[in-house]
N, C-alpha and C. Protein backbone atom coordinates (compact mmCIF):
# COMPACT_ATOMS: atom_id res chain seq x y z
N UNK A 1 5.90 10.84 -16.32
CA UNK A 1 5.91 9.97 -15.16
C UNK A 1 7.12 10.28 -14.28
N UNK A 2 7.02 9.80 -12.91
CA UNK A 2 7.78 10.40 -12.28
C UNK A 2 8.84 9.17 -11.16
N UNK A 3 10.00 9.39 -11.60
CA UNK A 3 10.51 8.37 -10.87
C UNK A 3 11.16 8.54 -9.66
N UNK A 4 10.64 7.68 -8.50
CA UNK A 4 11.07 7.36 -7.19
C UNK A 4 12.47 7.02 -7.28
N UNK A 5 13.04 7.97 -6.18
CA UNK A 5 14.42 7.16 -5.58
C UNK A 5 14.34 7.56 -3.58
N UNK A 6 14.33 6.10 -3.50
CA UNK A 6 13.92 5.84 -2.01
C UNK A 6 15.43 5.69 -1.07
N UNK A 7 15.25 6.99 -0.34
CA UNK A 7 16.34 7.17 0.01
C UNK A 7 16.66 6.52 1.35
N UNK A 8 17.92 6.79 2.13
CA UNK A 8 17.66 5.26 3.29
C UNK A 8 17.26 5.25 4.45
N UNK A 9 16.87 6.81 4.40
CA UNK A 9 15.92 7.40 5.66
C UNK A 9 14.70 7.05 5.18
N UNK A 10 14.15 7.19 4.12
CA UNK A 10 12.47 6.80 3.90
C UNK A 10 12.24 5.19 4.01
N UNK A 11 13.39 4.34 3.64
CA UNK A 11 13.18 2.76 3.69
C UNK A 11 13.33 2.38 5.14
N UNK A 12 13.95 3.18 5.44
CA UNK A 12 14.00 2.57 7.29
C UNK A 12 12.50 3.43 7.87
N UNK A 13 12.13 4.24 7.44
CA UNK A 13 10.88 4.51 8.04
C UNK A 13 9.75 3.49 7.19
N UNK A 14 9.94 3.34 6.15
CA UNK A 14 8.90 2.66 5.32
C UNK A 14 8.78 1.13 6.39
N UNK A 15 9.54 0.59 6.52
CA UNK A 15 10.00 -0.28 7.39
C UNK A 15 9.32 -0.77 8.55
N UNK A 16 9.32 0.76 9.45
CA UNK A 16 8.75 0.94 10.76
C UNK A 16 7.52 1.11 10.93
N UNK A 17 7.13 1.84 9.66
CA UNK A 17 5.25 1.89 9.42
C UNK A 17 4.89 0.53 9.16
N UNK A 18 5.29 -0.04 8.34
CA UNK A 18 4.73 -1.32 7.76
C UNK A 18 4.87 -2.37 9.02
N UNK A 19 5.33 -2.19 10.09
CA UNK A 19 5.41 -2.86 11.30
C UNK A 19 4.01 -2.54 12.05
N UNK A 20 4.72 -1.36 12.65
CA UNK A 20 3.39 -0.13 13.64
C UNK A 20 1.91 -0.47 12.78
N UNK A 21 1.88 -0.01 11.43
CA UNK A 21 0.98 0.00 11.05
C UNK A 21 0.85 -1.17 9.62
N UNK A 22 0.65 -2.10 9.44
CA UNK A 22 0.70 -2.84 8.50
C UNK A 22 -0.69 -2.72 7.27
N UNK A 23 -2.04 -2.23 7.84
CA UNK A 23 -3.10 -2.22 7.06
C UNK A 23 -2.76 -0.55 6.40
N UNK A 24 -1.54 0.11 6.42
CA UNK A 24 -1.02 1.55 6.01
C UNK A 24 -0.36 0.89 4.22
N UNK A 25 0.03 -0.37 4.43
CA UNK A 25 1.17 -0.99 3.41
C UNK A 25 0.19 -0.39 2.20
N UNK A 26 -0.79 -1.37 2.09
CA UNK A 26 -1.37 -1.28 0.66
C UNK A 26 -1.74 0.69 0.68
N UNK A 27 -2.25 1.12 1.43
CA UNK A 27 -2.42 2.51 0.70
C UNK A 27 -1.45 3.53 0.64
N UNK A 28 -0.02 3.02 0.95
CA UNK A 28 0.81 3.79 0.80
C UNK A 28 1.35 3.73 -0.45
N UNK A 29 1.32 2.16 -1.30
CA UNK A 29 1.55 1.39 -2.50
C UNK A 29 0.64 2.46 -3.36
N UNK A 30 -0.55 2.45 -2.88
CA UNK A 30 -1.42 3.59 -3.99
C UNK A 30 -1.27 5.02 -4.03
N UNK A 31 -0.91 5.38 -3.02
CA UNK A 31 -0.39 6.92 -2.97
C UNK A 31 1.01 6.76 -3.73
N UNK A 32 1.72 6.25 -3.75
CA UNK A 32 3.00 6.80 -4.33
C UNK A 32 2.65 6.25 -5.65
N UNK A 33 1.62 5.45 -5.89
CA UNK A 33 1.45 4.90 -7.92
C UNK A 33 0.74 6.09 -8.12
N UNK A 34 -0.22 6.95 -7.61
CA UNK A 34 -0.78 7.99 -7.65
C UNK A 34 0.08 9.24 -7.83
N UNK A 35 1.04 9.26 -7.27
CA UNK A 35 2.42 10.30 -6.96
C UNK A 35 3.21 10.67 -8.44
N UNK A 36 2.95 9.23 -8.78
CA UNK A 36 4.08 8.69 -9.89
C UNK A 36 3.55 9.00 -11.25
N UNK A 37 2.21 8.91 -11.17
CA UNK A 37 1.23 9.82 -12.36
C UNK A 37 1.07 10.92 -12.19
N UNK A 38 0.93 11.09 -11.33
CA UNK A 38 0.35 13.06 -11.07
C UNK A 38 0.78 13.49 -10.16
N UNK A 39 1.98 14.24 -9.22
CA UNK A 39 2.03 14.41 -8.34
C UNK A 39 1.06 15.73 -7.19
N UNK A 40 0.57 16.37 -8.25
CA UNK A 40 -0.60 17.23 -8.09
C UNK A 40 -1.77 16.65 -7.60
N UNK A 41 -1.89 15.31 -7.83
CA UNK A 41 -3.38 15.01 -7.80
C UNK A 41 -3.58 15.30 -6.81
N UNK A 42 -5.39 15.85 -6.50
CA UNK A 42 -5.85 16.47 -4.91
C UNK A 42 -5.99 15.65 -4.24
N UNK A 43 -6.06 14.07 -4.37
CA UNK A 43 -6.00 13.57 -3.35
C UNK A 43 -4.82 13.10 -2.32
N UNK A 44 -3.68 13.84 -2.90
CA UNK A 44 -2.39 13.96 -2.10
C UNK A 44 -2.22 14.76 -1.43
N UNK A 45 -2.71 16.17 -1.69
CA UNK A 45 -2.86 17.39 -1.26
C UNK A 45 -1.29 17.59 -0.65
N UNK A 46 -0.59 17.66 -2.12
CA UNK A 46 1.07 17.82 -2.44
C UNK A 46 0.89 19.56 -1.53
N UNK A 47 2.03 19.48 -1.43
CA UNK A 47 2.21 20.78 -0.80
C UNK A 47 4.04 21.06 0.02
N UNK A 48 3.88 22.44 0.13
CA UNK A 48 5.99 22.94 0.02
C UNK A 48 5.76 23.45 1.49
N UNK A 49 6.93 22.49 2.21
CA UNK A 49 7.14 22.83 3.31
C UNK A 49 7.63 24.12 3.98
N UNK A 50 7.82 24.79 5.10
CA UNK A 50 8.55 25.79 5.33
C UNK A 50 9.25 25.36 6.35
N UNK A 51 9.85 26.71 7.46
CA UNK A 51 10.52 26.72 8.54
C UNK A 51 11.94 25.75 7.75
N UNK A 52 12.23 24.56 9.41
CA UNK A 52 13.82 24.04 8.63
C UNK A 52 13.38 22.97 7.55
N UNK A 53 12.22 22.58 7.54
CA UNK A 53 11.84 21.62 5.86
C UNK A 53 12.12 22.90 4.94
N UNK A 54 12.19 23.97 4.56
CA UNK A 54 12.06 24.37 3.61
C UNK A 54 12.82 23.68 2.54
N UNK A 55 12.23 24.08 1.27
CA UNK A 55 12.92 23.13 -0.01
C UNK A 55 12.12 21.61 -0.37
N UNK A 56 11.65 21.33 0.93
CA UNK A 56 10.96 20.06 0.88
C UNK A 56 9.70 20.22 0.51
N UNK A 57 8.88 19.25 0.24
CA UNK A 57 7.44 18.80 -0.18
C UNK A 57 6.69 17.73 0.69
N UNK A 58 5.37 17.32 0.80
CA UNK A 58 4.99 16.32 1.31
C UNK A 58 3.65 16.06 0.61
N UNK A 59 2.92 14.84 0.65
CA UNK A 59 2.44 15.01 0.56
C UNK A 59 1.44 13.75 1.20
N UNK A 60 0.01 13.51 1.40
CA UNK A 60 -0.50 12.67 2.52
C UNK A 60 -1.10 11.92 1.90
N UNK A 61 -0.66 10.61 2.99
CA UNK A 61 -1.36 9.29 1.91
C UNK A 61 -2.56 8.45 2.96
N UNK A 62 -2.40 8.82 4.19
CA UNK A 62 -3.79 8.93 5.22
C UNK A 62 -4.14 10.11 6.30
N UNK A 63 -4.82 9.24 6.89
CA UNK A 63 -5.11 10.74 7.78
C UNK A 63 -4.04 11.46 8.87
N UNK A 64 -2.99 10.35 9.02
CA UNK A 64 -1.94 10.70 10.03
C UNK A 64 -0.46 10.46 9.17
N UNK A 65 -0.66 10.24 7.83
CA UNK A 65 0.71 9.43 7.19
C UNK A 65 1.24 10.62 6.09
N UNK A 66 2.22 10.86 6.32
CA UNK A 66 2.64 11.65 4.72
C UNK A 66 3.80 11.04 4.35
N UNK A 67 4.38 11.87 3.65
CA UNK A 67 5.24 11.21 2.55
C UNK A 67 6.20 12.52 2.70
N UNK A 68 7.01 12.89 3.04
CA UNK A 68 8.25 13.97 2.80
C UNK A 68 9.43 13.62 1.79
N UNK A 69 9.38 14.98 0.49
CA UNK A 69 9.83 14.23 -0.64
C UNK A 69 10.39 15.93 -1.10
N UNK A 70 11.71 15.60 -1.86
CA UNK A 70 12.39 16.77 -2.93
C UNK A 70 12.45 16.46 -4.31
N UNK A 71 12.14 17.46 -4.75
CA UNK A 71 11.95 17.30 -6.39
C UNK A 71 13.57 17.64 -6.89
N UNK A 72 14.25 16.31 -7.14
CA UNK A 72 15.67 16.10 -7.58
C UNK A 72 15.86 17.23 -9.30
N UNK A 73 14.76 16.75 -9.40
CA UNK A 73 14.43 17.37 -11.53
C UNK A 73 12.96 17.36 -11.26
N UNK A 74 12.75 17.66 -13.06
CA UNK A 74 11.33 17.90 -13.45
C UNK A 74 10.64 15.92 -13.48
N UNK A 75 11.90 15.47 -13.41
CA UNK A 75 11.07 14.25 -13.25
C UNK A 75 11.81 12.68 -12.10
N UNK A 76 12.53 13.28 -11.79
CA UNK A 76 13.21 12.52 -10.64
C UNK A 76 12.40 13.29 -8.68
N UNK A 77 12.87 12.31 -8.08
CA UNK A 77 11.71 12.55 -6.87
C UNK A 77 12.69 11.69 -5.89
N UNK A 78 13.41 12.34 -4.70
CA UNK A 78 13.78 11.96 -3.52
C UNK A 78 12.92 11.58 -2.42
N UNK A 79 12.46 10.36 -1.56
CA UNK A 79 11.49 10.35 -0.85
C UNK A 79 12.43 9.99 -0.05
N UNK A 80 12.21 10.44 1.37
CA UNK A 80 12.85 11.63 2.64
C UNK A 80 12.26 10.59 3.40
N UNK A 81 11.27 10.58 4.10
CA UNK A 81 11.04 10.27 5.38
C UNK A 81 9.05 10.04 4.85
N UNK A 82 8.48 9.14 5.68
CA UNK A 82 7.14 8.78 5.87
C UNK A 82 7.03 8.21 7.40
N UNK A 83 5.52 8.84 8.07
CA UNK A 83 5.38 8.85 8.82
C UNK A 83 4.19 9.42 9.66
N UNK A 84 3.44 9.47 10.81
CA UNK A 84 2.62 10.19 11.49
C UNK A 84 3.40 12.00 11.43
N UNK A 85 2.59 12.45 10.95
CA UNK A 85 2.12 14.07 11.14
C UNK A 85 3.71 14.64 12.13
N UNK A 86 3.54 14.32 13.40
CA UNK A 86 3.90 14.71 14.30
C UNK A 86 5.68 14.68 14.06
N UNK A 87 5.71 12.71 13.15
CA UNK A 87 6.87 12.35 13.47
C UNK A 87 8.08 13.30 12.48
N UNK A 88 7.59 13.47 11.19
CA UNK A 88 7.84 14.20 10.10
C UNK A 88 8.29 15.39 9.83
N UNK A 89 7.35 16.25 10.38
CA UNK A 89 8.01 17.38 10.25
C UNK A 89 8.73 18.03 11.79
């Protein structure tokens, strides 16, 4: 299992979604319990950033929302920033 540490760029965005978008709350709650079991699973469609993200990961919890995240260890997990597509990377 894999443990979250929510860093204070992702809580101030977590923040701003749950404003903008409030019906985002609950399936963001399931993407990261999903994250936290498997971070592979395909319905995250996890994946390694390039250009200046390189090092980073993301992975999507709707059709416009991801999750930008670094793998601290084999089982610790930095979450970065969440947000629309555009805003993120």
């Amino acid at each position: 299992m894999i443990n979250l540490v929510w860093g204070s760029s992702f809580k101030k965005a977590y923040k701003r979604v749950g404003v903008a978008s409030p019906y985002l709350k609950p399936k963001i709650t399931q993407a990261l319990e999903t994250f936290t079991d498997n971070p592979q699973h395909p319905s995250l469609r996890t994946h390694k950033l390039s250009g200046q993200l390189r090092g980073l990961w993301a992975f999507v919890v709707a059709y416009d929302c991801r999750v930008v995240f670094q793998f601290l260890d084999e089982r610790n997990v930095l979450l970065i920033d969440i947000g629309k597509h555009d805003e993120v990377y």
